[in-house]
N, C-alpha and C. Protein backbone atom coordinates (compact mmCIF):
# COMPACT_ATOMS: atom_id res chain seq x y z
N UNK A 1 0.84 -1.20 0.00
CA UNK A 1 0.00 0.00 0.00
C UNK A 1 0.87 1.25 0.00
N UNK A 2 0.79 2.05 -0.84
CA UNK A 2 1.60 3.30 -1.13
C UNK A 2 0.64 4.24 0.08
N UNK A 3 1.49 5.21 0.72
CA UNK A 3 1.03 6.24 2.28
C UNK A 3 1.67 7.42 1.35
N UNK A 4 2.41 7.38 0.36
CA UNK A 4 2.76 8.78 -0.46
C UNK A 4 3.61 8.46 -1.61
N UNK A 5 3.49 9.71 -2.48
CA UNK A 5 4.45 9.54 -3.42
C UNK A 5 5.18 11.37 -3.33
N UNK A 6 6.17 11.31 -3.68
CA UNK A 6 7.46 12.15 -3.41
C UNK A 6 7.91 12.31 -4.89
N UNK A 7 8.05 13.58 -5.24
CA UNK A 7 8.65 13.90 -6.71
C UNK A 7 9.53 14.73 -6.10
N UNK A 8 10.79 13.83 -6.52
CA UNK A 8 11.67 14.79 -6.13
C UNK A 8 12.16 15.86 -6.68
N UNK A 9 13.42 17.13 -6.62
CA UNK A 9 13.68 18.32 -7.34
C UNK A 9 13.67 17.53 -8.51
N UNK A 10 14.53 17.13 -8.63
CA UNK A 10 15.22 16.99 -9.96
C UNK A 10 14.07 16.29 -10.93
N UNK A 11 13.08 15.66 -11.08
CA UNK A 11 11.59 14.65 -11.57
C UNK A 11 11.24 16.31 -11.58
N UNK A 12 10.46 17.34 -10.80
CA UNK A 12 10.03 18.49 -10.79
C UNK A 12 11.12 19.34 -11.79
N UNK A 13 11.65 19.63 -12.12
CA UNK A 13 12.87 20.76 -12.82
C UNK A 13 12.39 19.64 -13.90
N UNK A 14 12.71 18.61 -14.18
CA UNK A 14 12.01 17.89 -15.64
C UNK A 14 11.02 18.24 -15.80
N UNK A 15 9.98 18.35 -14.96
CA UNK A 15 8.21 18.17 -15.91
C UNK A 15 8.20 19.91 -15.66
N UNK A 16 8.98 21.04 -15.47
CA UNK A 16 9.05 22.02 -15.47
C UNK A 16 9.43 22.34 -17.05
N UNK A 17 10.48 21.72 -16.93
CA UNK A 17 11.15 21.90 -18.40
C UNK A 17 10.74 21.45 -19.77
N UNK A 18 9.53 20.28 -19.49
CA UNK A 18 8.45 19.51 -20.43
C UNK A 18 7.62 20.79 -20.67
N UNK A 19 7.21 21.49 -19.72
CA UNK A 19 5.96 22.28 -19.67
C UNK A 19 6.32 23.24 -20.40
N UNK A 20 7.54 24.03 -20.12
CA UNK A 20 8.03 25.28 -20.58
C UNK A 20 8.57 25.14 -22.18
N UNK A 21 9.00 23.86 -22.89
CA UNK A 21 9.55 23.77 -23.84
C UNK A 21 8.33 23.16 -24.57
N UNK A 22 6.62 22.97 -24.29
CA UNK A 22 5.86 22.97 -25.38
C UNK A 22 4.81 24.18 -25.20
N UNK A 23 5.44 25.07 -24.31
CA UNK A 23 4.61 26.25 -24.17
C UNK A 23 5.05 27.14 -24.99
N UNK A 24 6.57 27.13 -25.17
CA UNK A 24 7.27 28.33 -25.70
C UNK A 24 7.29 27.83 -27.15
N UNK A 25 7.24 26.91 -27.65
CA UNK A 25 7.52 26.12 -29.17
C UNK A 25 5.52 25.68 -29.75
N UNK A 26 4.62 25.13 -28.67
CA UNK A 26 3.38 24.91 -29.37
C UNK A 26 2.35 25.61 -29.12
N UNK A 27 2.14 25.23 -27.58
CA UNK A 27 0.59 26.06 -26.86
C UNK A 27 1.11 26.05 -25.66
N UNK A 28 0.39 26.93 -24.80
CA UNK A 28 0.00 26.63 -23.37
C UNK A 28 -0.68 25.41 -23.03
N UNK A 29 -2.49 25.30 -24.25
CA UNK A 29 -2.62 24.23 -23.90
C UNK A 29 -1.93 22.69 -23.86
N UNK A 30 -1.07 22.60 -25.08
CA UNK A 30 -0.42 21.37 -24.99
C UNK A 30 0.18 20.95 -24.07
N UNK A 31 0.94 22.00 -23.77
CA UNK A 31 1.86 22.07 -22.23
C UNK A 31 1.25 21.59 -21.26
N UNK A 32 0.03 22.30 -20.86
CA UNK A 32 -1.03 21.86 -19.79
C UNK A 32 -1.18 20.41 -19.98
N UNK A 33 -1.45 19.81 -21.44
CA UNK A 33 -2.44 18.49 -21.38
C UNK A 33 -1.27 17.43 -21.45
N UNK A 34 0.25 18.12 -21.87
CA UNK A 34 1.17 16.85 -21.27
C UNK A 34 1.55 16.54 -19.91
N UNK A 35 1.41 18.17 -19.06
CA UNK A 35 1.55 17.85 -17.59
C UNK A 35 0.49 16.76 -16.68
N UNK A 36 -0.92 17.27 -17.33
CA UNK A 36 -1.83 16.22 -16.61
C UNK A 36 -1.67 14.75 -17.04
N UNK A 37 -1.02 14.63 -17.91
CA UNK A 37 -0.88 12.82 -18.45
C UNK A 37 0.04 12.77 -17.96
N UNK A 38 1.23 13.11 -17.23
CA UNK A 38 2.38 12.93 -16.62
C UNK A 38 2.30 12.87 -15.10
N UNK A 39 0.84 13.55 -14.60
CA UNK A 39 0.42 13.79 -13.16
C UNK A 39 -0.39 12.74 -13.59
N UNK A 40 -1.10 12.40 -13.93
CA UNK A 40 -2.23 11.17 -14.15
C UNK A 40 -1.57 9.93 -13.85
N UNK A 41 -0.54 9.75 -14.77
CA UNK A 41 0.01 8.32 -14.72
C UNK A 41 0.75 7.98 -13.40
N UNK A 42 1.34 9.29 -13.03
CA UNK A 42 1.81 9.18 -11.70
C UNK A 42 0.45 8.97 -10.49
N UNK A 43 -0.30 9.18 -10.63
CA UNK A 43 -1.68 9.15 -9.54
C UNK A 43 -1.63 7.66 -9.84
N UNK A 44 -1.80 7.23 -10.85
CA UNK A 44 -2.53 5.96 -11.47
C UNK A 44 -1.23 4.80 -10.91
N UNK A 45 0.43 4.97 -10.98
CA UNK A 45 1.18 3.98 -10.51
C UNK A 45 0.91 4.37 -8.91
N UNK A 46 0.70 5.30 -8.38
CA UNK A 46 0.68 5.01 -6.94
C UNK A 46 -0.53 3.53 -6.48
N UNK A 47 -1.47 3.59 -6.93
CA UNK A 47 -2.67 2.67 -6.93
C UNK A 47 -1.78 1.27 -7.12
N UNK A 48 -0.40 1.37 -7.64
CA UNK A 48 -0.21 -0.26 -7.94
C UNK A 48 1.31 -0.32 -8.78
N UNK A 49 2.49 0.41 -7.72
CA UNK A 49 3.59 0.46 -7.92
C UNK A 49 4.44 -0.65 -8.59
N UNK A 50 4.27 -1.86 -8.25
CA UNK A 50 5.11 -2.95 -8.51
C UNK A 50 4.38 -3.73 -9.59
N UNK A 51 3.39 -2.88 -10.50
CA UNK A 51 3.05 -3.45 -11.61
C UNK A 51 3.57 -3.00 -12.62
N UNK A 52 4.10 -2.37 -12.82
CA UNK A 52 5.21 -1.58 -14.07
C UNK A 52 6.42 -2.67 -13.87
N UNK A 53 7.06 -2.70 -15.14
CA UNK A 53 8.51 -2.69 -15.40
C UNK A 53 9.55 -2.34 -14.92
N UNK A 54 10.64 -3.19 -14.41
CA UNK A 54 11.95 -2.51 -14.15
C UNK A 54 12.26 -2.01 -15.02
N UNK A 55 13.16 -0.79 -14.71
CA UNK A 55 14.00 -0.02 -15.58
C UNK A 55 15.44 -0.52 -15.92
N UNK A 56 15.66 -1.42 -16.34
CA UNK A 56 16.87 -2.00 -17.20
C UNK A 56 18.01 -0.87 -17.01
N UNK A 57 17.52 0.13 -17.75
CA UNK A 57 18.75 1.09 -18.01
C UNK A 57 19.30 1.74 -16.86
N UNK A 58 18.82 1.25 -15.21
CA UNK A 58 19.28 1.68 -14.54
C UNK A 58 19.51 0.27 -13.39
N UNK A 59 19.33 -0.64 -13.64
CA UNK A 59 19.38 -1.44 -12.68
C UNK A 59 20.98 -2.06 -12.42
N UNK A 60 21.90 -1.70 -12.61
CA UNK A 60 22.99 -1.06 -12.07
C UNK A 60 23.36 -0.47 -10.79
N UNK A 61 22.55 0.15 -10.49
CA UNK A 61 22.21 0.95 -8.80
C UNK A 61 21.80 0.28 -8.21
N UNK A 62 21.02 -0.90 -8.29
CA UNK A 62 20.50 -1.73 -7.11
C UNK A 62 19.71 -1.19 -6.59
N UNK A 63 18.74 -0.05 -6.98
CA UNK A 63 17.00 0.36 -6.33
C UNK A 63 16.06 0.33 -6.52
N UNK A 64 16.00 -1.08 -7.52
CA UNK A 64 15.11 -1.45 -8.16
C UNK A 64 13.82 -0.32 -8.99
N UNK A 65 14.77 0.30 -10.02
CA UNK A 65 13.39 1.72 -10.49
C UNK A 65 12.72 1.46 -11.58
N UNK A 66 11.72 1.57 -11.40
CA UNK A 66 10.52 0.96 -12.13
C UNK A 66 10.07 2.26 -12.95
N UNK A 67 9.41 1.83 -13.80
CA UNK A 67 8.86 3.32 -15.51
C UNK A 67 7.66 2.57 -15.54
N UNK A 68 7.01 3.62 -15.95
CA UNK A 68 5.51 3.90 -16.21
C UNK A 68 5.62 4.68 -17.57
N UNK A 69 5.14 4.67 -18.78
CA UNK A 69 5.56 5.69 -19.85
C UNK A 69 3.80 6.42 -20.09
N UNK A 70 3.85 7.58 -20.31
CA UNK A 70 2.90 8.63 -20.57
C UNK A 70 3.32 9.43 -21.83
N UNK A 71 3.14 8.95 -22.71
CA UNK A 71 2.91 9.44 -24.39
C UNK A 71 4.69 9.07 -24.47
N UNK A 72 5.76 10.06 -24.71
CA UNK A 72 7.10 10.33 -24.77
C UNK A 72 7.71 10.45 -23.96
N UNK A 73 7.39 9.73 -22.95
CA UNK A 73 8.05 10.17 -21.35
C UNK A 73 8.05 8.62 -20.53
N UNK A 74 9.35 8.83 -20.27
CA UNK A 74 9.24 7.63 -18.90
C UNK A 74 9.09 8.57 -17.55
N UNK A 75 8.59 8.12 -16.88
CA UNK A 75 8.04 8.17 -15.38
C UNK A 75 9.03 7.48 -14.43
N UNK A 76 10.28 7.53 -14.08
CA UNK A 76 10.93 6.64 -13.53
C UNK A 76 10.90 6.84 -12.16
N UNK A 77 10.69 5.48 -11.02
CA UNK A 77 10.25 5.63 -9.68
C UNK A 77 10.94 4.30 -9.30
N UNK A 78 10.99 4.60 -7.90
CA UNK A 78 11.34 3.30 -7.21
C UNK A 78 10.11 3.31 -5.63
N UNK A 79 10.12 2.30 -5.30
CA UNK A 79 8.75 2.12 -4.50
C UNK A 79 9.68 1.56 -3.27
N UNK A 80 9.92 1.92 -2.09
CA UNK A 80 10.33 1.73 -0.78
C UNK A 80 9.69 2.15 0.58
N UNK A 81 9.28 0.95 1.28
CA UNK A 81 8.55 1.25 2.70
C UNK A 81 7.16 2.55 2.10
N UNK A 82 6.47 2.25 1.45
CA UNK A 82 5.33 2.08 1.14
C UNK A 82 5.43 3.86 0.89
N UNK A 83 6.50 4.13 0.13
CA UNK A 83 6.24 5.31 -0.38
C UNK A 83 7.10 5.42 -1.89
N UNK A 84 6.53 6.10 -2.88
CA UNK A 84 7.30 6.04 -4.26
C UNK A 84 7.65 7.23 -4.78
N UNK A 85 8.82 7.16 -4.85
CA UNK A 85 9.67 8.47 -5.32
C UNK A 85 9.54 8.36 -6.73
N UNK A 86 9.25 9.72 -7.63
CA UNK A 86 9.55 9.72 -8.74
C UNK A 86 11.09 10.48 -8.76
N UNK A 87 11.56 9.66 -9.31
CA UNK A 87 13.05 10.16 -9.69
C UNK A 87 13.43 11.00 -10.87
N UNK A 88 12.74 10.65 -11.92
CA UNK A 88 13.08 10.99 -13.32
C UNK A 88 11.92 11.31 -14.56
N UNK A 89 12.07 11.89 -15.21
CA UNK A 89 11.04 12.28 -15.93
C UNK A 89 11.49 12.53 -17.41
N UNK A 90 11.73 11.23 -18.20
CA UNK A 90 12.90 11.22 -19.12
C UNK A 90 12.25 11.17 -20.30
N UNK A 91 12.54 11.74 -21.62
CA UNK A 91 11.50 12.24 -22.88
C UNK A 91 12.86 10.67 -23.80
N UNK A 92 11.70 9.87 -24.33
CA UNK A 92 12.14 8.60 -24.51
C UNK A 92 12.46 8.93 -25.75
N UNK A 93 12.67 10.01 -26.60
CA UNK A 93 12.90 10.23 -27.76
C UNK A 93 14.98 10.54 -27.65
N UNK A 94 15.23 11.06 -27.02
CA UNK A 94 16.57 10.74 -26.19
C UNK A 94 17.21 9.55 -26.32
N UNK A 95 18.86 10.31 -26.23
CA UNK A 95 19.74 8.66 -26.07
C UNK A 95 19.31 7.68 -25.19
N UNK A 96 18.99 6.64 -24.74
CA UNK A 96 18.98 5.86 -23.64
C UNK A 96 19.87 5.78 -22.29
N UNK A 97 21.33 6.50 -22.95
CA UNK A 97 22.73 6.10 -22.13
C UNK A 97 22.07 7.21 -21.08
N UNK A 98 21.90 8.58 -21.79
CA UNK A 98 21.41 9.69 -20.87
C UNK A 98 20.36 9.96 -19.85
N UNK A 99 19.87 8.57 -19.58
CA UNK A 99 19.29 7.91 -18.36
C UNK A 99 19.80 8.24 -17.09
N UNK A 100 20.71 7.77 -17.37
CA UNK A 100 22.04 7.30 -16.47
C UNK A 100 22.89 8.72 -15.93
N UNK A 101 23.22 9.50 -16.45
CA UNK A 101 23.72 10.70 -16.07
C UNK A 101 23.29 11.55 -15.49
């Protein structure tokens, strides 16, 4: 049972930078309607954390982080003592290696 989920700075400064780079290049609205599918999916893995996928490209670290994807975006989280951090907020059109950095 998830008691919270935690986005940390760095997951926040991403979906900041999602928002601001289809506001300034398409719409406001687009911007808006990729943030709520990026807040959605995140509402929606809290309901049932350990049903997503490990994240391969990071399981290297040993924290077991699990992705959820919302249109062009991984959602990357790890689920510990019944709370799930989003860590990452990675536009899958990107190198893969740049996961990792």
């Amino acid at each position: 049972m998830v008691k919270k989920v935690f986005i940390t700075d760095y997951a926040k400064m991403q979906l900041k930078s999602i928002y601001n780079y289809y506001k300034n290049r398409v719409s406001i609205e687009t911007a808006k309607q990729i943030n709520v599918k990026i807040l959605s999916e995140i509402k929606y893995l809290a309901k049932n954390p350990l049903m997503f996928q490990i994240e391969e490209d990071l399981a290297e670290l040993n924290l077991s982080h699990r992705r959820i994807v919302a249109d062009n975006y991984k959602i990357i989280y790890r689920f510990e003592a019944e709370i799930v951090y989003i860590t990452d907020i990675f536009d899958t059109r990107q190198n893969p290696d740049k996961i990792k950095g």
